[in-house]
Protein backbone atom coordinates (compact mmCIF):
# COMPACT_ATOMS: atom_id res chain seq x y z
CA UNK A 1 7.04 10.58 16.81
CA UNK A 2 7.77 13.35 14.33
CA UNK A 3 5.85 14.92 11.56
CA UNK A 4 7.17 16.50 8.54
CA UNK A 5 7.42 17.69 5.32
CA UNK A 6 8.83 14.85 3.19
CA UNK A 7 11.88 15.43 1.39
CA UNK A 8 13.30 13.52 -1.52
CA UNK A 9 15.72 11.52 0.83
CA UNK A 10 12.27 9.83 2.12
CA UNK A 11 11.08 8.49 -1.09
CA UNK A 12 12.36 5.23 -1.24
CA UNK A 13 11.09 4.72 2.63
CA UNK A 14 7.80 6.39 1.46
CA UNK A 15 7.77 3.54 -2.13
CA UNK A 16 8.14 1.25 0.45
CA UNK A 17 5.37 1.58 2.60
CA UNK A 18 2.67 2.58 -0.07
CA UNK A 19 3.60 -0.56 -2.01
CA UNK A 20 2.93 -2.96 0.57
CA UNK A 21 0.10 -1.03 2.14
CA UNK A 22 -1.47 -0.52 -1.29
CA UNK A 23 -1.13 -4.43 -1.53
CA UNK A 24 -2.79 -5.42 1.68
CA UNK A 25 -5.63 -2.83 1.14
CA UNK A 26 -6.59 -3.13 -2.46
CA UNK A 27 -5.59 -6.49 -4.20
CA UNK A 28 -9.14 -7.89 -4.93
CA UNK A 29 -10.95 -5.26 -3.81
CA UNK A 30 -9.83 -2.76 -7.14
CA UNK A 31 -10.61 -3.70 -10.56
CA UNK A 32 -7.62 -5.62 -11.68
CA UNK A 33 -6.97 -2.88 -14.25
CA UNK A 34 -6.22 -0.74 -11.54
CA UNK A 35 -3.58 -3.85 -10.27
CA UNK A 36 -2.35 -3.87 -13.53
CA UNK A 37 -1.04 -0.42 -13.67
CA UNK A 38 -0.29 -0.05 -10.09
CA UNK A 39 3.56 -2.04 -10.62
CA UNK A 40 6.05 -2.40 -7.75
CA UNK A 41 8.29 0.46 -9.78
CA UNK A 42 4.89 2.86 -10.30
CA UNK A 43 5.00 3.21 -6.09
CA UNK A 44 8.99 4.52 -6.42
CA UNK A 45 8.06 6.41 -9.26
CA UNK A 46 4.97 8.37 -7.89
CA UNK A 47 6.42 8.70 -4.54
CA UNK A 48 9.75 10.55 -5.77
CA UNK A 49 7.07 12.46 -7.79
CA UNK A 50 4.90 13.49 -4.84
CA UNK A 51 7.05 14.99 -2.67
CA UNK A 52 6.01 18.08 -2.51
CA UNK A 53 2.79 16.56 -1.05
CA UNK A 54 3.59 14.15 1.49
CA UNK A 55 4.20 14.62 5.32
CA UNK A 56 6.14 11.49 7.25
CA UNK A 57 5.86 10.47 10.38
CA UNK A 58 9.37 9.53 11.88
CA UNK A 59 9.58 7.26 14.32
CA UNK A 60 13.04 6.29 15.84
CA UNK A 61 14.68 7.80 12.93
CA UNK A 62 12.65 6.03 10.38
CA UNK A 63 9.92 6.71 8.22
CA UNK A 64 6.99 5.14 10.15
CA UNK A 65 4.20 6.35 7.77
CA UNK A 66 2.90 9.22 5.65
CA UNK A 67 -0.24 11.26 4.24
CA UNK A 68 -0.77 13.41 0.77
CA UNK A 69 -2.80 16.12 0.85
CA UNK A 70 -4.05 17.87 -2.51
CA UNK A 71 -6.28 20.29 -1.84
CA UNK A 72 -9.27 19.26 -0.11
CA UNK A 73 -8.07 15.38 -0.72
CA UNK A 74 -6.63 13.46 1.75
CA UNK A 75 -5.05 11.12 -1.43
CA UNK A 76 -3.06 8.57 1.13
CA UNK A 77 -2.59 7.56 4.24
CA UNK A 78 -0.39 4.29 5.17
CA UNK A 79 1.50 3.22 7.92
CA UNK A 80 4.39 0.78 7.20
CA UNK A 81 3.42 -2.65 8.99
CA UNK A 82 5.34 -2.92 11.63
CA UNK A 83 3.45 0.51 13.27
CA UNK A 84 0.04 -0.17 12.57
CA UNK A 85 -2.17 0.07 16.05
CA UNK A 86 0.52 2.37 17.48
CA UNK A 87 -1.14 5.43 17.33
CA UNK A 88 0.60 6.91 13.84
CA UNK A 89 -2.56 6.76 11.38
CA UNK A 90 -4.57 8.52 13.71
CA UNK A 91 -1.84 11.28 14.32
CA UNK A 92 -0.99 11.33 10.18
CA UNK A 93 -4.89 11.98 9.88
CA UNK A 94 -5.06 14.60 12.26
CA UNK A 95 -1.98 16.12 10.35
CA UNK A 96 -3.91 16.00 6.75
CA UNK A 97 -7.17 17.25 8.16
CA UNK A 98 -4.78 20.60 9.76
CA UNK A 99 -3.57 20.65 6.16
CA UNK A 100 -6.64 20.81 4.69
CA UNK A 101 -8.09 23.49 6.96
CA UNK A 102 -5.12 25.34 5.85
CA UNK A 103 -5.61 25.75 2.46
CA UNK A 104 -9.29 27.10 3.18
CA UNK A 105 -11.21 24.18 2.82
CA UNK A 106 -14.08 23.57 5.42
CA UNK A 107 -14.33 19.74 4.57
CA UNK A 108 -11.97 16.83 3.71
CA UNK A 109 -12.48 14.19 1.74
CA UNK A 110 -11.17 10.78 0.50
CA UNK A 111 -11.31 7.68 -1.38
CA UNK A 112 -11.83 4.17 -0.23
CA UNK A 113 -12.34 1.02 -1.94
CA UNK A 114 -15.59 -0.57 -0.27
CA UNK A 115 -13.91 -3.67 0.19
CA UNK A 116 -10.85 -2.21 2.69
CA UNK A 117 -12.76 -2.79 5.94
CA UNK A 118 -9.93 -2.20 8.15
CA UNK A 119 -9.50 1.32 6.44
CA UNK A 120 -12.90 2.21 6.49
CA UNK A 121 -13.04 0.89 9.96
CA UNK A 122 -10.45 3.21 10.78
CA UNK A 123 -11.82 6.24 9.19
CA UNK A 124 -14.70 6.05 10.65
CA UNK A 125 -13.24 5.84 14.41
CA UNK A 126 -11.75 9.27 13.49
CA UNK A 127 -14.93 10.66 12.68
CA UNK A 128 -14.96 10.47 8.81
CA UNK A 129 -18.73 9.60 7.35
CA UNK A 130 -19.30 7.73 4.20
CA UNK A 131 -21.20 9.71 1.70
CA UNK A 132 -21.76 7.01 -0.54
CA UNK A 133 -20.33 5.79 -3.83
CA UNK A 134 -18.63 7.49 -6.36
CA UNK A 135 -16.45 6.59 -9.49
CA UNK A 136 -12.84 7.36 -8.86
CA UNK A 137 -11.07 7.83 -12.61
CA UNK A 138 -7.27 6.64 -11.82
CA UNK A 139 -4.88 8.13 -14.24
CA UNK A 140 -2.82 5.03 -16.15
CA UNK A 141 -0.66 4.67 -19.11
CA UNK A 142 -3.42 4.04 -21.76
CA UNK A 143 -6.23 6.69 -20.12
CA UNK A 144 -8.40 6.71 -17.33
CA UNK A 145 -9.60 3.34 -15.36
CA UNK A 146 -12.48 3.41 -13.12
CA UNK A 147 -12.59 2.51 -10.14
CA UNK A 148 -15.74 2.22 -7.79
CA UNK A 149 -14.57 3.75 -4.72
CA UNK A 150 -16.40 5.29 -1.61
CA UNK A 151 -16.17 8.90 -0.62
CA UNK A 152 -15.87 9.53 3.03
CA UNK A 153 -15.87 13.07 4.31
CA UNK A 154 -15.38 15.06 7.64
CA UNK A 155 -16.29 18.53 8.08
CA UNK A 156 -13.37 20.41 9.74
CA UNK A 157 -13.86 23.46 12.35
């Protein structure tokens, strides 16, 4: 497996993989103004977008998964289905948390909706702690939506 910088040749790969991982993650656990807004063609759209911010991980020369980091967010991590379990979260987590550390920060955090077990499962395996609830204000067409999230955090040596 290799990490990188995305480039704009990966968007569609990167669309791809957020959409359905969005899907399995959040559908009924998001308010469904959030599901509203969040449109197959919003995942090509933001991914082409967030370049700039995303690392891949390329496995057998395909995308296999990626992260955004914005500061001291870790905004996504998803791993297209057919590589979840094989080790590629963990090492795109590692990679945002390096990031993070990086650009100064002495602490990561991130978003999760309460009801995505299997993420939070996951995030906590890697050593992330949930610091409680917090209202996460999602950007849409018509203004902010609101969506009750958790914030889990990880200090970072």
């Amino acid at each position: 497996m290799t990490l990188r910088p995305a480039t704009s040749a990966d968007a569609d790969a990167v669309a791809k993989i957020w959409y359905q991982g969005w899907q399995d993650g959040h559908l009924g656990n998001v308010p469904d103004a959030l599901v509203r807004i969040r449109t197959r063609e919003s995942f090509w759209t933001r991914a082409a977008e967030r370049v700039g911010d995303t690392t891949v991980a390329v496995l057998d020369g395909e995308v296999a998964g990626f992260v955004m980091v914005v500061g001291d967010e870790v905004e996504q991590v998803y791993v297209s289905s057919d590589h979840r379990g094989s080790g590629v979260a963990g090492a795109l987590l590692t990679e945002a948390e390096r990031l993070v550390r990086a650009g100064g920060h002495g602490r990561a955090w991130l978003a999760v909706a309460p009801g995505n077990a299997r993420a939070r499962r996951f995030y906590e395996r890697c050593g992330w702690a949930d610091e409680g609830e917090f209202d996460n204000r999602v950007a849409g067409p018509d203004g902010l939506v609101s969506v009750p999230c958790l914030r889990y955090v990880k200090p970072l040596a």
